[in-house]
C-alpha atoms as a PDB file:
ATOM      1  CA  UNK A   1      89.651  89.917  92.442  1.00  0.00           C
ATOM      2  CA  UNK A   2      89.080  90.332  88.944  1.00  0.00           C
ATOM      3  CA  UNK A   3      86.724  86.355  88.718  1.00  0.00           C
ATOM      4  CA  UNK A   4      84.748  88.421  91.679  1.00  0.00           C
ATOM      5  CA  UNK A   5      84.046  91.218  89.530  1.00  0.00           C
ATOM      6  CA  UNK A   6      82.467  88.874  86.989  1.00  0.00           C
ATOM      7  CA  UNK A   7      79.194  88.354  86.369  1.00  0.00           C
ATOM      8  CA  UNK A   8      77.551  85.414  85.253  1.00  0.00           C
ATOM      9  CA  UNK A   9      75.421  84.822  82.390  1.00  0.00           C
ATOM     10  CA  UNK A  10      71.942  84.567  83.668  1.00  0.00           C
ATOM     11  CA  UNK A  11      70.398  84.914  80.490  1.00  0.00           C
ATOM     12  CA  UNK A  12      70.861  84.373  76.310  1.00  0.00           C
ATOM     13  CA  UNK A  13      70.161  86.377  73.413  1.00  0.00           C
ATOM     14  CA  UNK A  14      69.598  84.266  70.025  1.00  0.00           C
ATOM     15  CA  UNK A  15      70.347  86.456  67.649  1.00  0.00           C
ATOM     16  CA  UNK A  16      70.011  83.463  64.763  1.00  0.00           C
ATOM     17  CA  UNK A  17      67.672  85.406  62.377  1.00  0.00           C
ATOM     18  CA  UNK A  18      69.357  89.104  62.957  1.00  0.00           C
ATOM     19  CA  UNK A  19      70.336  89.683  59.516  1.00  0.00           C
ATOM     20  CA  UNK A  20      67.105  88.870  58.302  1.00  0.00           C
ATOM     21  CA  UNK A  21      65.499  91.763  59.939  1.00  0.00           C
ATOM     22  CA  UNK A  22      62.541  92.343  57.321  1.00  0.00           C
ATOM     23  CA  UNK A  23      62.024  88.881  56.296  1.00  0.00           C
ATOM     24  CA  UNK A  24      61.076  87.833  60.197  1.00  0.00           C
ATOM     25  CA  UNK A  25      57.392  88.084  59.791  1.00  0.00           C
ATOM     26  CA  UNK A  26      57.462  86.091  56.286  1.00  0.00           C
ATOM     27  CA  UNK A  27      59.790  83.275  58.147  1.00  0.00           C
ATOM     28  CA  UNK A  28      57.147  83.244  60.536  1.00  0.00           C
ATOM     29  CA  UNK A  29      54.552  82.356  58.080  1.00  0.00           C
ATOM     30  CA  UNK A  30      56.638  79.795  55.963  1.00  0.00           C
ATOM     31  CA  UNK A  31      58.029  78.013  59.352  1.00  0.00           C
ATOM     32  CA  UNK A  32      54.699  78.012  61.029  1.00  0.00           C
ATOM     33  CA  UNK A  33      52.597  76.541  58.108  1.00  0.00           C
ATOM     34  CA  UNK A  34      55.846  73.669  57.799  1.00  0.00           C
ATOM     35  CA  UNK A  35      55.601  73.208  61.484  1.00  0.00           C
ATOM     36  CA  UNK A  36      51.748  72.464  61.339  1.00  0.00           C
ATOM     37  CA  UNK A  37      52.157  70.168  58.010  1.00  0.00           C
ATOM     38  CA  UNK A  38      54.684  68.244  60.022  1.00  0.00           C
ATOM     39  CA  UNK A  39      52.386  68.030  63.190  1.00  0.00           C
ATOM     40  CA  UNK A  40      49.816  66.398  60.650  1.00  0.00           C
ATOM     41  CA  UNK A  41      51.510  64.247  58.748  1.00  0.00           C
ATOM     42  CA  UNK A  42      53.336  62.756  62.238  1.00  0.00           C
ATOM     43  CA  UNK A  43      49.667  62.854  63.479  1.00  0.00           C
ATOM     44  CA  UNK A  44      48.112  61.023  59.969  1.00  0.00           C
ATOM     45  CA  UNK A  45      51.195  58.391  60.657  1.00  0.00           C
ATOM     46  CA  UNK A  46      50.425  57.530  64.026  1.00  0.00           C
ATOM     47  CA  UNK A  47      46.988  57.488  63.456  1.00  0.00           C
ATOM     48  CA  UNK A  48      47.012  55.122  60.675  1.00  0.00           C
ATOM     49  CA  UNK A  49      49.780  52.514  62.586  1.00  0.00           C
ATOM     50  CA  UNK A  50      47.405  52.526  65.349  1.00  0.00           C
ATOM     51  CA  UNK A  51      44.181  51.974  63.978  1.00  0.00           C
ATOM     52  CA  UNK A  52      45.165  49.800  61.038  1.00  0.00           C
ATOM     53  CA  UNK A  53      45.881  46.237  62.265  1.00  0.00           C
ATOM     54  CA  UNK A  54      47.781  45.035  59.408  1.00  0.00           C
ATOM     55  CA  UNK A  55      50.392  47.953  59.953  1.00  0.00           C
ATOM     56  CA  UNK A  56      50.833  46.746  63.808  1.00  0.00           C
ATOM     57  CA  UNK A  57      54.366  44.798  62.936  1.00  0.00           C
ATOM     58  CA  UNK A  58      58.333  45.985  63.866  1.00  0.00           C
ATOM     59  CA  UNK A  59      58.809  47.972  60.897  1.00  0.00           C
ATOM     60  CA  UNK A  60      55.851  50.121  61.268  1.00  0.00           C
ATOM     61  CA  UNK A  61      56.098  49.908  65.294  1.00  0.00           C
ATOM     62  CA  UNK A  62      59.911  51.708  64.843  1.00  0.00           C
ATOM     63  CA  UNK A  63      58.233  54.147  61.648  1.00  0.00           C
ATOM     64  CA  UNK A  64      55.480  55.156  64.930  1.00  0.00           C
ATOM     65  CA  UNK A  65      58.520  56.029  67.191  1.00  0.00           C
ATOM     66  CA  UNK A  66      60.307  57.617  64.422  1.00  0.00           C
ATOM     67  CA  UNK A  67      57.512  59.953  64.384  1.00  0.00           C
ATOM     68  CA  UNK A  68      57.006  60.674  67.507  1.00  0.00           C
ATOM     69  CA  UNK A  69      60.531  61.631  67.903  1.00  0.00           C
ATOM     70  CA  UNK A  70      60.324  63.912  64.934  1.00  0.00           C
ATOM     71  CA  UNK A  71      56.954  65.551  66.773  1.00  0.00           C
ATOM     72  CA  UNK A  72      58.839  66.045  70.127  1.00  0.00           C
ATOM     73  CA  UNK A  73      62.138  67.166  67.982  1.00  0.00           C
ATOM     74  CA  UNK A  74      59.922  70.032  66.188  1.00  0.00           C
ATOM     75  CA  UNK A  75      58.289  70.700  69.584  1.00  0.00           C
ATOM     76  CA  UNK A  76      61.369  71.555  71.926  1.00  0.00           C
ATOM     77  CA  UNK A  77      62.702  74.118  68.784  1.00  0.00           C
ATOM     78  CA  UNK A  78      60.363  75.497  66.702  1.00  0.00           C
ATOM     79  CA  UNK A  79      57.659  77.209  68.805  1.00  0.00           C
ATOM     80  CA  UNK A  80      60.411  79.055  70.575  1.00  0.00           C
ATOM     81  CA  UNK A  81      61.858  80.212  67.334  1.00  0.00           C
ATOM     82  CA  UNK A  82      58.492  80.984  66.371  1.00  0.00           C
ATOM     83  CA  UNK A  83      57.872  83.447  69.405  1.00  0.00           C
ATOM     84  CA  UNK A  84      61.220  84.896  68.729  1.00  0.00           C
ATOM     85  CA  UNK A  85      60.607  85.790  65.281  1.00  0.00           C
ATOM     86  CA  UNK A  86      57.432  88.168  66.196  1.00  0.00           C
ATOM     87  CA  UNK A  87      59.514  89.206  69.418  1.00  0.00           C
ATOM     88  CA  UNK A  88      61.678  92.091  70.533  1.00  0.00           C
ATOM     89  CA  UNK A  89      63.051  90.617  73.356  1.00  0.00           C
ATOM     90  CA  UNK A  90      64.637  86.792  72.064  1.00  0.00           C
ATOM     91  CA  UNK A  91      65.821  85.692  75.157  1.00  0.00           C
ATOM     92  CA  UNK A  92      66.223  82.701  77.025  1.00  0.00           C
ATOM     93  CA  UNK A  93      67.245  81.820  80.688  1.00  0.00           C
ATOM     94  CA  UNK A  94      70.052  79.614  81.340  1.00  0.00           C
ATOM     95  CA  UNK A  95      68.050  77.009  82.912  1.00  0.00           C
ATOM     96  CA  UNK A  96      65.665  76.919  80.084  1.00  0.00           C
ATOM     97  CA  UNK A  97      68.659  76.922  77.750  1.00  0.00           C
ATOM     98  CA  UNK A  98      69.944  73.666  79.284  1.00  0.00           C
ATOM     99  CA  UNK A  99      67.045  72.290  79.584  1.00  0.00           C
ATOM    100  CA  UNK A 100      66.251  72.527  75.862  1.00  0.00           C
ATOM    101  CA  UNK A 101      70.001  70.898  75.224  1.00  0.00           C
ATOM    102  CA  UNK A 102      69.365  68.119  76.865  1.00  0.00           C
ATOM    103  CA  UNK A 103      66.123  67.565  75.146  1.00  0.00           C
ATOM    104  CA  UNK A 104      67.285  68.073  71.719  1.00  0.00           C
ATOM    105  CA  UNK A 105      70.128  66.169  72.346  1.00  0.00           C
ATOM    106  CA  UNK A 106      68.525  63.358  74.194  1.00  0.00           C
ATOM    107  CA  UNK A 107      65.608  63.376  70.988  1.00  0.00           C
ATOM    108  CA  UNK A 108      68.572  63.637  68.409  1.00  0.00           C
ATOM    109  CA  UNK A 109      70.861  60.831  69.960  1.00  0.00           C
ATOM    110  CA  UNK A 110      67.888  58.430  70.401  1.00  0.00           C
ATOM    111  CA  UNK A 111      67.245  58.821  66.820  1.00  0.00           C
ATOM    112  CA  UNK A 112      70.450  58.070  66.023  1.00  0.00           C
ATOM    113  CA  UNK A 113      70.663  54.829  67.500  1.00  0.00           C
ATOM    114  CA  UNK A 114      66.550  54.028  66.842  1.00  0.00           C
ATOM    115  CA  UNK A 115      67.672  54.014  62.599  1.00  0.00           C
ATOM    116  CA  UNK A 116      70.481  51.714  63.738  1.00  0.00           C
ATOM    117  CA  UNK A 117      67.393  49.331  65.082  1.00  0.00           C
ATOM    118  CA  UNK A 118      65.669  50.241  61.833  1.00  0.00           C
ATOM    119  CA  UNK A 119      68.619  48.849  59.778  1.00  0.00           C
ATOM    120  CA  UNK A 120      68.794  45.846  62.288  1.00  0.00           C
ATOM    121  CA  UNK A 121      65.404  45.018  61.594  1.00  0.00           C
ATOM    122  CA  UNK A 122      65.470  44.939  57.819  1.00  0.00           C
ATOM    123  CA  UNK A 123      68.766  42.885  58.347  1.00  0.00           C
ATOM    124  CA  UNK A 124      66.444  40.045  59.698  1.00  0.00           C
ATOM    125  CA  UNK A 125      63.509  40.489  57.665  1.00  0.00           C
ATOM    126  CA  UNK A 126      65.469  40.025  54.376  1.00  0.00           C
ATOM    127  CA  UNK A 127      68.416  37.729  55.559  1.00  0.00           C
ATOM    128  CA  UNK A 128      66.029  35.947  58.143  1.00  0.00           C
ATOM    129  CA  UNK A 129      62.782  35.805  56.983  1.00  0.00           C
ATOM    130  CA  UNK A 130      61.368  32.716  57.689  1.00  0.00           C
ATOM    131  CA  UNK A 131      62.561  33.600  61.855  1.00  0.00           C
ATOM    132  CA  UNK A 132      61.751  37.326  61.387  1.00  0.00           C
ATOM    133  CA  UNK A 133      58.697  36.932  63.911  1.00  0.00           C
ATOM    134  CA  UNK A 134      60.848  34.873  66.565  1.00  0.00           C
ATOM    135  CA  UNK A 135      63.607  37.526  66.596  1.00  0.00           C
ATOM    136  CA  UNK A 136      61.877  40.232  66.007  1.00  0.00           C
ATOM    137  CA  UNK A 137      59.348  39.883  68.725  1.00  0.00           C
ATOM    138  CA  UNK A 138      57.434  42.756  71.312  1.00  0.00           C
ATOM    139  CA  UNK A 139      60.126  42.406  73.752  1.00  0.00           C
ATOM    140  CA  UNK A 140      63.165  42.510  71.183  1.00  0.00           C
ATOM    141  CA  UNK A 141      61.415  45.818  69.806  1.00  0.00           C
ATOM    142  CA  UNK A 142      60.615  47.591  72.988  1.00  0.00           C
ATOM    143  CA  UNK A 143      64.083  46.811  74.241  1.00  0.00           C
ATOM    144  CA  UNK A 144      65.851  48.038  71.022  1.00  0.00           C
ATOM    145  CA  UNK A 145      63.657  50.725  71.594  1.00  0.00           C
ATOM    146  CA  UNK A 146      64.899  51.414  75.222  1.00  0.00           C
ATOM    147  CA  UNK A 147      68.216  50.682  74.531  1.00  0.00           C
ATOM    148  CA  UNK A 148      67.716  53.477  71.994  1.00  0.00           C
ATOM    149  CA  UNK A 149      66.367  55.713  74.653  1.00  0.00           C
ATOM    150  CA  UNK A 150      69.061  54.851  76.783  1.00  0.00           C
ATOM    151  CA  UNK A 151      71.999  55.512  74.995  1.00  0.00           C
ATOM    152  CA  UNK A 152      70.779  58.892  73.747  1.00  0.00           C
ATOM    153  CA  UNK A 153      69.525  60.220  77.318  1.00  0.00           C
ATOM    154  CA  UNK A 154      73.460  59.355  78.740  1.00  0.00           C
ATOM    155  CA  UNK A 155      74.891  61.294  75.597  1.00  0.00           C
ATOM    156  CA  UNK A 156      72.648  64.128  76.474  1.00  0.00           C
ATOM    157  CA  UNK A 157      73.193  64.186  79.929  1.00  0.00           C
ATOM    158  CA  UNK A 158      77.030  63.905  80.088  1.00  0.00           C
ATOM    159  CA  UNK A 159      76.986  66.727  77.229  1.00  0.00           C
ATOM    160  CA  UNK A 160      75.178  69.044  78.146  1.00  0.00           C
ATOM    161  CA  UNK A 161      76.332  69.072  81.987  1.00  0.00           C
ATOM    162  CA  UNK A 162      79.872  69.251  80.430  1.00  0.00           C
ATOM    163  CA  UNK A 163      79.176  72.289  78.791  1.00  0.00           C
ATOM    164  CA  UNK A 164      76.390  74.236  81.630  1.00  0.00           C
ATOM    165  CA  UNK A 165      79.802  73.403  84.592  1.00  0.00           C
ATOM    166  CA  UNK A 166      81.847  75.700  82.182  1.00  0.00           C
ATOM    167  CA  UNK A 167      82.024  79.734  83.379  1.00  0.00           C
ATOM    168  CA  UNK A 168      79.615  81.733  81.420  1.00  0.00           C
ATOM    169  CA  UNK A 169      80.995  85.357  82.270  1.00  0.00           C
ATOM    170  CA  UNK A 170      81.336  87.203  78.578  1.00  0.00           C
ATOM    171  CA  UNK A 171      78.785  87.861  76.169  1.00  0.00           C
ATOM    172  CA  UNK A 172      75.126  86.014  76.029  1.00  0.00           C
ATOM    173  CA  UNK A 173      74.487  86.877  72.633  1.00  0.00           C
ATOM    174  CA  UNK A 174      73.891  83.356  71.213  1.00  0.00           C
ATOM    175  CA  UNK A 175      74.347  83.714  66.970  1.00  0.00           C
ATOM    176  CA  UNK A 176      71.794  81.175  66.726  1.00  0.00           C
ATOM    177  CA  UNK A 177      68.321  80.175  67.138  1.00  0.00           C
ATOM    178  CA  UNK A 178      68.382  77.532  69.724  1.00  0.00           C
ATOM    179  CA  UNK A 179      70.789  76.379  72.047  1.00  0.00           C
ATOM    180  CA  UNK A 180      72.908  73.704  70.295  1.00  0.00           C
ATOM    181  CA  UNK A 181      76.467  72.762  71.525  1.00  0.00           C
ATOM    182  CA  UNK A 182      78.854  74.828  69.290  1.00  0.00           C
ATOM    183  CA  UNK A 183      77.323  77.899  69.708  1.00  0.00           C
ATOM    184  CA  UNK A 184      76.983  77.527  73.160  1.00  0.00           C
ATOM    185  CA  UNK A 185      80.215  76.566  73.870  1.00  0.00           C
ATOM    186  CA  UNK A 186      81.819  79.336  72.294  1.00  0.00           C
ATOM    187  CA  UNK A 187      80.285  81.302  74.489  1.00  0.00           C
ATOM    188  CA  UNK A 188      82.359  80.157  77.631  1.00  0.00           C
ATOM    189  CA  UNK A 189      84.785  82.211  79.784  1.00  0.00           C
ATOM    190  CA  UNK A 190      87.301  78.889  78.998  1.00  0.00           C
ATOM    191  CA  UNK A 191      87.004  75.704  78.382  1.00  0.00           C
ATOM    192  CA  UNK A 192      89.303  72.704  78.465  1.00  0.00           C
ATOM    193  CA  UNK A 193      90.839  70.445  75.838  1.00  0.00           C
ATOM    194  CA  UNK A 194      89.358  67.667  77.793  1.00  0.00           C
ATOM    195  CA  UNK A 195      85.569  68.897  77.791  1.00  0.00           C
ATOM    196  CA  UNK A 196      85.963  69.205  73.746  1.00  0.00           C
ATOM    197  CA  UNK A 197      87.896  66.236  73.620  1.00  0.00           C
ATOM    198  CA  UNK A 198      85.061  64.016  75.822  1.00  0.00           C
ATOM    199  CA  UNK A 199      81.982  65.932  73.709  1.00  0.00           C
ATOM    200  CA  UNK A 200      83.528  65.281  70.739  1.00  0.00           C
ATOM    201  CA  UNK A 201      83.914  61.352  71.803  1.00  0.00           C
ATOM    202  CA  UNK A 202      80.251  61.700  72.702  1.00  0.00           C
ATOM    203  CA  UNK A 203      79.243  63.082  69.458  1.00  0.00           C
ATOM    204  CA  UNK A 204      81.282  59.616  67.620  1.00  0.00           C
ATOM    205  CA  UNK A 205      79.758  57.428  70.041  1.00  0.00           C
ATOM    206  CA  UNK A 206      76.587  58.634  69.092  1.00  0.00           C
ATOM    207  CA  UNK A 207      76.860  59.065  65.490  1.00  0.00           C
ATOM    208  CA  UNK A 208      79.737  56.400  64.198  1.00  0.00           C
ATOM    209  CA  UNK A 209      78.668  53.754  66.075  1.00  0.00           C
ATOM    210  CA  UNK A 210      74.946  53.574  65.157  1.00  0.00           C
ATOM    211  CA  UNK A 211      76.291  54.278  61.587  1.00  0.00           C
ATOM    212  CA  UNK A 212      78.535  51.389  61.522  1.00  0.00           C
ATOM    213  CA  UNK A 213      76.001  49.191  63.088  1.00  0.00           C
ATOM    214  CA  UNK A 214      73.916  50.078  60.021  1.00  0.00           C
ATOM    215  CA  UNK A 215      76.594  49.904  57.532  1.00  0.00           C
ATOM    216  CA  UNK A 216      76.991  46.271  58.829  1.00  0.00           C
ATOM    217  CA  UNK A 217      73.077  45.186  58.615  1.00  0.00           C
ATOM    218  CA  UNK A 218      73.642  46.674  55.153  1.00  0.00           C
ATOM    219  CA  UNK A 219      76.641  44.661  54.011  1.00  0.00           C
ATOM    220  CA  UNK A 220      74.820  41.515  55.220  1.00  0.00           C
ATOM    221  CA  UNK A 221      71.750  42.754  53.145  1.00  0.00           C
ATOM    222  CA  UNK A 222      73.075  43.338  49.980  1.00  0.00           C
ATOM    223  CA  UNK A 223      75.428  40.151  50.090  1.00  0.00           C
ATOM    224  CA  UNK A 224      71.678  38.517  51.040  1.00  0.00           C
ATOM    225  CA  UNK A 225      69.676  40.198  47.711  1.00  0.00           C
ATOM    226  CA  UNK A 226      72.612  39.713  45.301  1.00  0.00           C
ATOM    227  CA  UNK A 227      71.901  35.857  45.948  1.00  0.00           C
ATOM    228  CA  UNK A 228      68.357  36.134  44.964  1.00  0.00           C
ATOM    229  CA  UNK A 229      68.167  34.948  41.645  1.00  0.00           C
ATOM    230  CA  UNK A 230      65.328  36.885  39.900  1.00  0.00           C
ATOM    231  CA  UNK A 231      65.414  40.829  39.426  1.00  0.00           C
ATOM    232  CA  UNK A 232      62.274  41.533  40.115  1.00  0.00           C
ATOM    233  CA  UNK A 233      62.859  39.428  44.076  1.00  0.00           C
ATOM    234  CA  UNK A 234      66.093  41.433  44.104  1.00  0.00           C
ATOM    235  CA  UNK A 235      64.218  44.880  43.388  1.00  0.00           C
ATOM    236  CA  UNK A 236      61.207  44.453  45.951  1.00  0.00           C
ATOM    237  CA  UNK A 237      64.067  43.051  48.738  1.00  0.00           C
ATOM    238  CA  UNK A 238      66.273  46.650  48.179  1.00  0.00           C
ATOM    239  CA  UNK A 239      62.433  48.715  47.932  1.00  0.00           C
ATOM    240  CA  UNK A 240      62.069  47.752  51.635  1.00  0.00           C
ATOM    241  CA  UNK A 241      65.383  49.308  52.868  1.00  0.00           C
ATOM    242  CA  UNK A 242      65.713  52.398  49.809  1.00  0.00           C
ATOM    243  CA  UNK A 243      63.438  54.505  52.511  1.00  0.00           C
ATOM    244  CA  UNK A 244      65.660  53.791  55.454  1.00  0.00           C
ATOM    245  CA  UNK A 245      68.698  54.400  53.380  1.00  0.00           C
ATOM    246  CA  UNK A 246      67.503  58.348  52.299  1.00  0.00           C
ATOM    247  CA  UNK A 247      66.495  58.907  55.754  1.00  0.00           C
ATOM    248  CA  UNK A 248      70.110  58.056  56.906  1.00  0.00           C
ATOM    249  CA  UNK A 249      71.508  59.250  54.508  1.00  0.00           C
ATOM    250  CA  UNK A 250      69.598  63.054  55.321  1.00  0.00           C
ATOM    251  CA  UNK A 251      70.327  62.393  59.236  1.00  0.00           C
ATOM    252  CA  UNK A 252      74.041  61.031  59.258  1.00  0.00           C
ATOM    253  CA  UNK A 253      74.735  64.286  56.615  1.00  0.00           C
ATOM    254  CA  UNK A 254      73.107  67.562  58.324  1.00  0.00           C
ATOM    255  CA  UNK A 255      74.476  65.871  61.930  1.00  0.00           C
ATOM    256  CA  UNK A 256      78.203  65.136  60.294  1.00  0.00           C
ATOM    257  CA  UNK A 257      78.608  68.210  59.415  1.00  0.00           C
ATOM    258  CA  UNK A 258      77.004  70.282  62.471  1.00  0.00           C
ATOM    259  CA  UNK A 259      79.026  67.781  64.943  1.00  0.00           C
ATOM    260  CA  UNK A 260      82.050  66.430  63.395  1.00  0.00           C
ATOM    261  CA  UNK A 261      83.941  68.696  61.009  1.00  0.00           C
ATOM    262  CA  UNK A 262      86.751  70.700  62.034  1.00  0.00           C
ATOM    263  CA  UNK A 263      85.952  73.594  64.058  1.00  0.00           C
ATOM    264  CA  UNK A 264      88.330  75.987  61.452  1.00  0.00           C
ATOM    265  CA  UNK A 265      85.369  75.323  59.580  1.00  0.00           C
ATOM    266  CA  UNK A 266      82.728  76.969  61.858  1.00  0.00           C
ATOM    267  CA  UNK A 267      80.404  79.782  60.745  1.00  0.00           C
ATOM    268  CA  UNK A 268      77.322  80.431  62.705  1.00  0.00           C
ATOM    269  CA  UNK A 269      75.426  81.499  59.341  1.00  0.00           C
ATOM    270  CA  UNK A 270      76.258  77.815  57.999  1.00  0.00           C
ATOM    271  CA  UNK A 271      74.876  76.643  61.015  1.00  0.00           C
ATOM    272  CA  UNK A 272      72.002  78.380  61.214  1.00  0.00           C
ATOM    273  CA  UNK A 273      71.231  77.290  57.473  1.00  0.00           C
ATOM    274  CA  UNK A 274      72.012  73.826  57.968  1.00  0.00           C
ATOM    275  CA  UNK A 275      69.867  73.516  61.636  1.00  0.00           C
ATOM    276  CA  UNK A 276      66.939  75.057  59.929  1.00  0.00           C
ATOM    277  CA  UNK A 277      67.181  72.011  57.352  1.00  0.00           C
ATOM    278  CA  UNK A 278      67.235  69.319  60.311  1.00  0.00           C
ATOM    279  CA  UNK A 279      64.901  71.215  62.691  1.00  0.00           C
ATOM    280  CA  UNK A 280      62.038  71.919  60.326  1.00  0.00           C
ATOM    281  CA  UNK A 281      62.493  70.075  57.265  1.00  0.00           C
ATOM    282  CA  UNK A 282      63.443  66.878  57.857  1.00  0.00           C
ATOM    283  CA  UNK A 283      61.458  66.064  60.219  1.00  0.00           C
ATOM    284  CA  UNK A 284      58.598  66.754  57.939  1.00  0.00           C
ATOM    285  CA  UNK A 285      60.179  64.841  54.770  1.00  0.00           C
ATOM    286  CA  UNK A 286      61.457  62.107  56.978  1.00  0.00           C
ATOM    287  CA  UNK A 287      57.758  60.017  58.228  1.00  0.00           C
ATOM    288  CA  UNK A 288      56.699  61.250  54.158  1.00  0.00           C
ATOM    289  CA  UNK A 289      59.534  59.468  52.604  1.00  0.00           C
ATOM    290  CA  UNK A 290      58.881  56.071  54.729  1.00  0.00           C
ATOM    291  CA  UNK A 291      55.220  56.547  54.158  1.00  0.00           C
ATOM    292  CA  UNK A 292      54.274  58.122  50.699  1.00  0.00           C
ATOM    293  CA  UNK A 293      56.780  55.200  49.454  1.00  0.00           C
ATOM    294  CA  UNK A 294      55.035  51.947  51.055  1.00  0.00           C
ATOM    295  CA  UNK A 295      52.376  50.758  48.952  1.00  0.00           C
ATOM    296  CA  UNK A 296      51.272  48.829  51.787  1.00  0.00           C
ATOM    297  CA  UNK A 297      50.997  52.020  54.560  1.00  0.00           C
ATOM    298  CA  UNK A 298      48.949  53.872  51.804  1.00  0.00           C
ATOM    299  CA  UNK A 299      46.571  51.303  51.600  1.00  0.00           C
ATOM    300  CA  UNK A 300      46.317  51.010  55.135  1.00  0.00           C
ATOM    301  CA  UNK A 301      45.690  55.050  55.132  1.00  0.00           C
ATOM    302  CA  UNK A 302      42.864  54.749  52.571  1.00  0.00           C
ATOM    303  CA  UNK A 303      41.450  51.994  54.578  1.00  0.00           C
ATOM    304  CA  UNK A 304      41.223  53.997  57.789  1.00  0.00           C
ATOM    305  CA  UNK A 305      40.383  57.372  55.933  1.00  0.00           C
ATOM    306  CA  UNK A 306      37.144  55.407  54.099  1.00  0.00           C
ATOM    307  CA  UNK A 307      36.244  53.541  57.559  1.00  0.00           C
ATOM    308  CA  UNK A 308      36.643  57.161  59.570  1.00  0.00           C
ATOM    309  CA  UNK A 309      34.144  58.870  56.623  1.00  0.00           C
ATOM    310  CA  UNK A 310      32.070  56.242  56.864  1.00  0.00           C
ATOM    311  CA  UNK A 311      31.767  56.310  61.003  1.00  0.00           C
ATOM    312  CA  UNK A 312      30.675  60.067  60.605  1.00  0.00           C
ATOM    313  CA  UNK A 313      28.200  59.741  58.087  1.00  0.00           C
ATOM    314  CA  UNK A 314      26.497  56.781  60.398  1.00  0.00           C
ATOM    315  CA  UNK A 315      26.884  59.234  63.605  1.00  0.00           C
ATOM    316  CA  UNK A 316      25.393  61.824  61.960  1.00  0.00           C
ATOM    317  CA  UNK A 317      22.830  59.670  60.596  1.00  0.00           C
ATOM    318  CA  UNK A 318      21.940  58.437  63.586  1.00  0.00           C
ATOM    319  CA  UNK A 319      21.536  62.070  65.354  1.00  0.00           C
ATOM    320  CA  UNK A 320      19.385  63.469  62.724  1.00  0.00           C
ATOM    321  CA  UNK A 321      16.760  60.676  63.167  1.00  0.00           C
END
């Protein structure tokens, strides 16, 4: 009688950004100008890989997908959060709300296990380099690729219908600004110890393993550059893999802590700090720090920027005669 008198949750409230009444319309400003530097640079990235030749090999295919990711990442989050900010009303249906789990998820998981193909791939450029275009063919890419894919769409899936099966009957009031897992989750009527035993399994299988696949390609790689006799071999080998390194390093960090500390530890405001970090900013600095480093994607960029100039100024040319 009294599970009849329930009601269930047809709806959420974020309420991520309700301390910060009268700084709304300045966060607005700040996180829309971020969002539209990050949709250029991705754009400037995939531009360049695509129209430069030279830059069509594995490191810069994975760098493309890396981007696009980041795009689609910033996409699902931040135009939503960008409506709420100017809105009264920050609401979002249920559907929509588990819809935008499994996307996020599915984006964040992929990446995940696409920097563990990353780290792969420098592995066999700088431990096999004279076989680096045998094992590192199309296929072997687009397969790492989809294996990627793969892995992170079955995290996603199994999460996120793990947590939309639980009762939603109390409050909707969501003390965030999307719909991630913890603060969703607290929101259930009850939930078992074996739901937040398997999501927490999910969350190592997608974050340990890929990191100990890299950690691997990176013992192999280090034992590989300290047998290279001169320093100045030994410095351009590590240059190749110092970008990958920050950008796991940023990834592995904001996720460990969101995903796999102790939940004693968990304070929405933390959260909410930490997301905006690995919803808006990172996927900004990440495509910068693999590109604004390479000496070699720079060029390429010049190239492209000085042969794009130089198409206009023919077109136009050739319409004012």
């Amino acid at each position: 009688m009294e599970r009849s008198n329930e009601t269930n949750v047809s709806e959420f409230v974020f309420l991520g950004f309700s301390a910060l009444v009268g700084f709304q319309q300045l966060l607005f400003v700040v996180f829309l100008l971020l969002y539209l530097f990050t949709l250029g640079i991705n754009a400037v990235i995939l531009s360049t890989i695509l129209l430069e030749r030279t830059l069509h090999t594995p490191m810069y295919f994975f760098l493309g997908i890396l981007s696009s990711f980041e795009t689609c990442y910033t996409f699902i989050i931040v135009p939503k959060m960008l409506v709420d900010l100017l809105a009264q009303k920050k609401t979002i249906s249920f559907v929509g709300c588990a819809i935008q789990m499994l996307t996020f998820l599915f984006l964040g998981c992929s990446h995940s296990f696409l920097l563990a193909a990353m780290g792969y791939d420098r592995y066999v450029a700088i431990c096999n380099p004279l076989r680096y275009t045998v094992l590192m063919g199309h296929r072997m890419c687009l397969g790492l690729v989809a294996a990627a894919c793969a892995c992170g769409f079955t995290v996603a899936l199994v999460t996120t219908s793990l947590i939309f099966h639980l009762p939603f009957h109390s409050s909707n009031e969501l003390h965030h600004f999307f719909c991630d897992i913890s603060p969703v989750l607290k929101l259930a009527s009850h939930h078992t110890h074996l739901s937040q035993m398997v999501i927490f399994m999910l969350g190592i299988f997608a974050l340990v393993i890929p990191l100990l696949l890299i950690l691997a390609s990176y013992i192999h790689i280090i034992s590989a550059i300290l047998k290279i006799p001169s320093t100045v071999g030994r410095y351009k080998a590590f240059s190749t893999c110092a970008s990958h390194l920050i950008v796991v390093t940023v990834h592995y960090g904001c996720a460990s802590f969101i995903y796999l500390r102790p939940k004693t530890n968990y304070t929405s405001s933390q959260d909410a700090l930490i997301s905006v970090s690995y919803t808006i900013l990172t996927p900004l600095f990440n495509p910068m720090i693999y590109s604004l480093r390479n000496k070699e994607f720079k060029a390429a960029l010049w190239r492209v920027l000085r042969k794009t100039i130089a198409e206009i100024v023919i077109l136009r040319y050739t319409l004012m005669r």
